[in-house]
Each structure stands twice: as structure tokens, then as C-alpha cells.
Protein backbone atom coordinates (compact mmCIF):
# COMPACT_ATOMS: atom_id res chain seq x y z
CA UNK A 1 -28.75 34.73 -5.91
CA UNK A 2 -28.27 37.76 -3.44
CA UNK A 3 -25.41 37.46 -0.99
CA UNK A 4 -25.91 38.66 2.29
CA UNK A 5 -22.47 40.20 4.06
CA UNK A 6 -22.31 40.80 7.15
CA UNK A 7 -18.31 41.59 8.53
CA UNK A 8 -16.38 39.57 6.53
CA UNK A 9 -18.47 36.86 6.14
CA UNK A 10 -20.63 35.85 3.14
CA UNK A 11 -24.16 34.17 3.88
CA UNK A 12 -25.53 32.42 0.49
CA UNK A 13 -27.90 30.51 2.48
CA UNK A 14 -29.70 33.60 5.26
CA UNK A 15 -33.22 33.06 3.70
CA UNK A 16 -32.76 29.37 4.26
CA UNK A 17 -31.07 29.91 7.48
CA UNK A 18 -33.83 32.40 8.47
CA UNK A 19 -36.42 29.89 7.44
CA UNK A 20 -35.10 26.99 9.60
CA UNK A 21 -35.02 29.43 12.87
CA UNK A 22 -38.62 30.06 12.15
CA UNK A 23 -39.07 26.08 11.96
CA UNK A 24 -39.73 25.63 8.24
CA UNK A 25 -39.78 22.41 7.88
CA UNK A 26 -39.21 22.38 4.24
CA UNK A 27 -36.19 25.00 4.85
CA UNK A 28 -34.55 22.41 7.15
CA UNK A 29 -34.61 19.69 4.72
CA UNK A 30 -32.72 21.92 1.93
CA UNK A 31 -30.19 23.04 4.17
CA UNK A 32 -29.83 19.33 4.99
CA UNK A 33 -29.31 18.50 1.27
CA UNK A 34 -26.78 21.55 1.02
CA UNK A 35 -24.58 20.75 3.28
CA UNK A 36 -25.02 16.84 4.13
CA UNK A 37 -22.29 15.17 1.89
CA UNK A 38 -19.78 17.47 2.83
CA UNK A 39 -20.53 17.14 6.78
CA UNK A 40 -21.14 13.00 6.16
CA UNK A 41 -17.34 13.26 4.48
CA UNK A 42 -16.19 15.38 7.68
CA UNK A 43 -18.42 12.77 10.18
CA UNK A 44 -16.68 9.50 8.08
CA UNK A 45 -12.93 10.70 8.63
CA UNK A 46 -13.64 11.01 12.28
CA UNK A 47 -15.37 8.15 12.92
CA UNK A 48 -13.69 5.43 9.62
CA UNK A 49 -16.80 3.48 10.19
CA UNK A 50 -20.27 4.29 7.62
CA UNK A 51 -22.68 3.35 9.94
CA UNK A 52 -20.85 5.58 12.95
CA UNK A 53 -20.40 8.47 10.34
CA UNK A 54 -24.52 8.31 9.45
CA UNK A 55 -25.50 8.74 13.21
CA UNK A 56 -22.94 11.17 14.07
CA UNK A 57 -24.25 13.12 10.75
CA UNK A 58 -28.00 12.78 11.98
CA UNK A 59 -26.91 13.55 15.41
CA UNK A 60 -25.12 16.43 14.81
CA UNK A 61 -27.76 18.20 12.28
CA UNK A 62 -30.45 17.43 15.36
CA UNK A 63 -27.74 19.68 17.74
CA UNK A 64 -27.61 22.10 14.74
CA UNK A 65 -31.14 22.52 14.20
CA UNK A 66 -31.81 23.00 18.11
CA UNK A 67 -28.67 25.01 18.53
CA UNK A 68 -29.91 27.51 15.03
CA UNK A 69 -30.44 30.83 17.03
CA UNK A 70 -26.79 30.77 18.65
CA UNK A 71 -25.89 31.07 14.84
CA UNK A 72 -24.85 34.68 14.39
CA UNK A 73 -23.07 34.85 11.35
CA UNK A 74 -19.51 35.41 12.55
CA UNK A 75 -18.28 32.89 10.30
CA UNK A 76 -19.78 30.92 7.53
CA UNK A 77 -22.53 28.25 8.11
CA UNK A 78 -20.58 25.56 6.84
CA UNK A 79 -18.00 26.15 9.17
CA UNK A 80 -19.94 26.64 12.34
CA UNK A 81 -21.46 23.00 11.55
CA UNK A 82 -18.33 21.49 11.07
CA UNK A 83 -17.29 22.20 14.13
CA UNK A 84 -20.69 21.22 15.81
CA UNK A 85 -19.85 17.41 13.49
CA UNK A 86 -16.61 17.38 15.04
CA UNK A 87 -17.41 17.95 18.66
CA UNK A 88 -20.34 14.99 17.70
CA UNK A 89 -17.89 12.60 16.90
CA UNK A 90 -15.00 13.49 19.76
CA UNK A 91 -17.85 12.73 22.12
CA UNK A 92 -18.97 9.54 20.88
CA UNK A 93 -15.57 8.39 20.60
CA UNK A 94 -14.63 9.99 24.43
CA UNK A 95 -18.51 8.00 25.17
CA UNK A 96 -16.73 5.34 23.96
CA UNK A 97 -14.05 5.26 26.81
CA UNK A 98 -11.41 3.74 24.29
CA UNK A 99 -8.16 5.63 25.16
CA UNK A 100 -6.85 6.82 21.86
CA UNK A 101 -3.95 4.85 20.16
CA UNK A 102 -1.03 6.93 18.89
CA UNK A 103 1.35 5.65 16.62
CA UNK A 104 4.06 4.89 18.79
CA UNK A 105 7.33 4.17 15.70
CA UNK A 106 10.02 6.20 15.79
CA UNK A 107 10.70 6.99 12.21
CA UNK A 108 14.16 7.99 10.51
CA UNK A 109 13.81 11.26 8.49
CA UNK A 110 16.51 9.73 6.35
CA UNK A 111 16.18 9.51 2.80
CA UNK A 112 18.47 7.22 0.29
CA UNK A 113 20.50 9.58 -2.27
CA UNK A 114 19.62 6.10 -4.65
CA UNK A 115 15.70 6.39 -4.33
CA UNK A 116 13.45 6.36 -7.51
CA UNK A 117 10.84 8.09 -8.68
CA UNK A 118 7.82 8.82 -6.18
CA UNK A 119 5.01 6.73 -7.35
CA UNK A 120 2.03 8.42 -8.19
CA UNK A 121 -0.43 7.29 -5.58
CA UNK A 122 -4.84 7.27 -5.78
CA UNK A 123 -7.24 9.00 -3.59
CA UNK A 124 -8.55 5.44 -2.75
CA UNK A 125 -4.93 3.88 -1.59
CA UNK A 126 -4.52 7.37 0.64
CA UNK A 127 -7.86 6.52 2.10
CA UNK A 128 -7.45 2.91 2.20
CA UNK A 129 -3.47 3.58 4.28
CA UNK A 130 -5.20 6.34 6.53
CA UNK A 131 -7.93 4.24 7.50
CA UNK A 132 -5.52 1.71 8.72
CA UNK A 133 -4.29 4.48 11.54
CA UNK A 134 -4.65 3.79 14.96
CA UNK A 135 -7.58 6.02 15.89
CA UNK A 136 -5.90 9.02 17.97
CA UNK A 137 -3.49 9.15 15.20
CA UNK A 138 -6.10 9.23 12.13
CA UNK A 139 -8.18 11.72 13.81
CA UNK A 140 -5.30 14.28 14.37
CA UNK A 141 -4.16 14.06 10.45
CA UNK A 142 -7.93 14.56 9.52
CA UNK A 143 -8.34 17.90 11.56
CA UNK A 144 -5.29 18.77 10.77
CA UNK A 145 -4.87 17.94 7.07
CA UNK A 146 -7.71 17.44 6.07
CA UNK A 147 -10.57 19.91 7.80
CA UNK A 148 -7.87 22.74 8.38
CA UNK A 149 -7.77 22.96 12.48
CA UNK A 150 -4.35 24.09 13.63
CA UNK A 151 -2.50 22.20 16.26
CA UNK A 152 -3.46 24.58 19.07
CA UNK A 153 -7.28 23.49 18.19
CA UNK A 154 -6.56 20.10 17.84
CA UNK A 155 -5.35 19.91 21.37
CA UNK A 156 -8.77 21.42 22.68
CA UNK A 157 -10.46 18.86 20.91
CA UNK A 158 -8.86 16.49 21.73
CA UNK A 159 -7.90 17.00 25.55
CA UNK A 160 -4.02 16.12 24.15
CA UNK A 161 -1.32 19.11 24.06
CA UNK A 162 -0.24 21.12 21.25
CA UNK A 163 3.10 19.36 21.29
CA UNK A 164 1.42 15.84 20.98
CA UNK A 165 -0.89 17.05 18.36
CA UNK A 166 2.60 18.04 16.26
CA UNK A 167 3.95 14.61 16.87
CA UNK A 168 0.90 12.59 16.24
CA UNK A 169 0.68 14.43 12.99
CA UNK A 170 3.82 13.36 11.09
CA UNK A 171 4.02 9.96 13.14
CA UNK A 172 0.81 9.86 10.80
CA UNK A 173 1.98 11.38 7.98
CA UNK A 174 5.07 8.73 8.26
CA UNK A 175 2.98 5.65 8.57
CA UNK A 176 0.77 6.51 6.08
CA UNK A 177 3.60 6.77 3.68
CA UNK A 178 5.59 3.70 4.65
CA UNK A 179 1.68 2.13 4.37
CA UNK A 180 1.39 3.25 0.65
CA UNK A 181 5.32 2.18 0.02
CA UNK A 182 4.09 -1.12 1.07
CA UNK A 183 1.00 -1.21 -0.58
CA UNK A 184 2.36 -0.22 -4.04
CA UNK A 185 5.93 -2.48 -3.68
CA UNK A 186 3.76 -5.65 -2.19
């Protein structure tokens, strides 16, 4: 498969991208199937809700599609519909008019001298404790550990400060371990 370059960036999918400006049909509905999953996985830890995370999926590849001729190839395609995913689910939730819920514990950073062996913990009990977050809390450790936005771009997403971002993050990180130390001692 060629590879068009263009900067830094690598575009495996310009003839399909191409195709889609020029309203292919058919070209739309294989860059849906490329990049679906991954953007349905991206929609789900936003929204921790399947039903949410399929609408916010179809609405955000209905943006993409209508949005396709601002895409200029500075970055990677993937990337630029991330973001357009994650803006799609910070406005539903904002729509939403919930104020977010932040962990609010204080945690100690102290750690026994006497304690065991970690246990060795699944990708379904990680899921299973982060789903439990409050939802401010779960969205800033899924940008920020999970889809790789820094603190800074958190923030703008969010409307919260960088500094509250930080916090929010190992509050979270915290309560998702003392969630999985209960989970595997209980």
C-alpha cells in the first residue's frame, strides 16, 4: 500500500480520504469500518454508557464527514477524529447540564513498610473500578491516561483549570486503586 507523507505525517488512508471529500459513498463506509471500533472505544470511555457511546459515535462521524475538507493533513486522520469524538461527547454531557462530580477524598500517599505483593489485576476489574468514577473524575483519567491529552488540553476541554485537571487525575488514579483493593480483598 503506498504511503502518502506530507510534513511529518503519514496518510495510509488519502485515496479513501480523497474519495469521501468527493462524496463516495462506498469510500465513506470503509473509512467508517477503519476507524469505528477504535473511535466507539474512545466515545464509550467518555460517555460509560453503550447506548450514549453508539450516538456520540454516529454523531460524531456525521460532523466528520461534513467537516472532511477542513482535513488538511497536519496530523493523522485518526487523530483529528478523535478529537472531533471527544468534543461530541463533552457537549452532550455539557447538553446535559449535570455539573461534573469530582472525587472529593483526600487520600494519604502513605504506604505500609508490611504490604504484600501487588495483586495482579484484569483489564475487566480496571474497567469495571473506573466505570464506578464519578463522571468529571472518569473523564479526566480517560483523556489523560488513556487517549494521551495533557493536562493543559484537558482543561480546554473541559472548561476546568490545569491545576484541577492534575488533581482530578490521581484523586482518580487513587480511587480506582482503593476500588480494585476492595474488589480483590472483598
Amino acid at each position: 500500500m503506498k504511503v502518502a507523507q506530507l510534513g511529518n505525517v503519514e496518510h495510509i488512508h488519502k485515496k479513501i480520504i480523497e474519495a469521501c471529500k468527493k462524496g463516495n459513498e462506498s469510500a465513506r463506509y470503509q473509512l467508517y469500518q477503519l476507524y469505528a471500533k477504535a473511535m466507539y472505544n474512545v466515545s464509550y470511555r467518555m460517555m460509560n454508557n453503550r447506548e450514549e457511546a453508539e450516538d456520540m459515535l454516529q454523531e460524531a462521524f456525521t460532523q466528520a464527514f461534513m467537516k472532511l475538507d477542513s482535513f488538511r493533513y497536519e496530523s493523522s486522520f485518526g487523530s483529528w477524529l478523535k478529537r472531533i469524538v471527544v468534543n461530541t461527547c463533552i457537549n452532550a454531557i455539557n447538553k446535559r447540564k449535570v455539573d461534573l462530580t469530582y472525587c472529593e477524598e483526600i487520600y494519604s500517599d502513605a504506604v505500609s513498610e508490611e504490604e504484600e505483593a501487588e495483586p495482579v489485576y484484569t483489564v475487566q476489574l480496571v474497567t469495571r473500578a473506573i466505570e464506578q468514577l464519578p463522571e468529571g473524575s472518569r473523564m479526566v483519567l480517560s483523556l489523560y491516561l488513556l487517549e494521551g491529552y495533557d493536562h493543559g488540553e484537558i482543561a480546554q476541554i473541559m472548561g476546568i483549570t490545569e491545576s484541577t485537571s492534575k488533581s482530578q487525575y490521581m484523586r482518580a488514579k487513587r480511587k480506582v486503586a482503593d476500588l480494585l483493593k476492595g474488589i480483590t480483598e472483598g
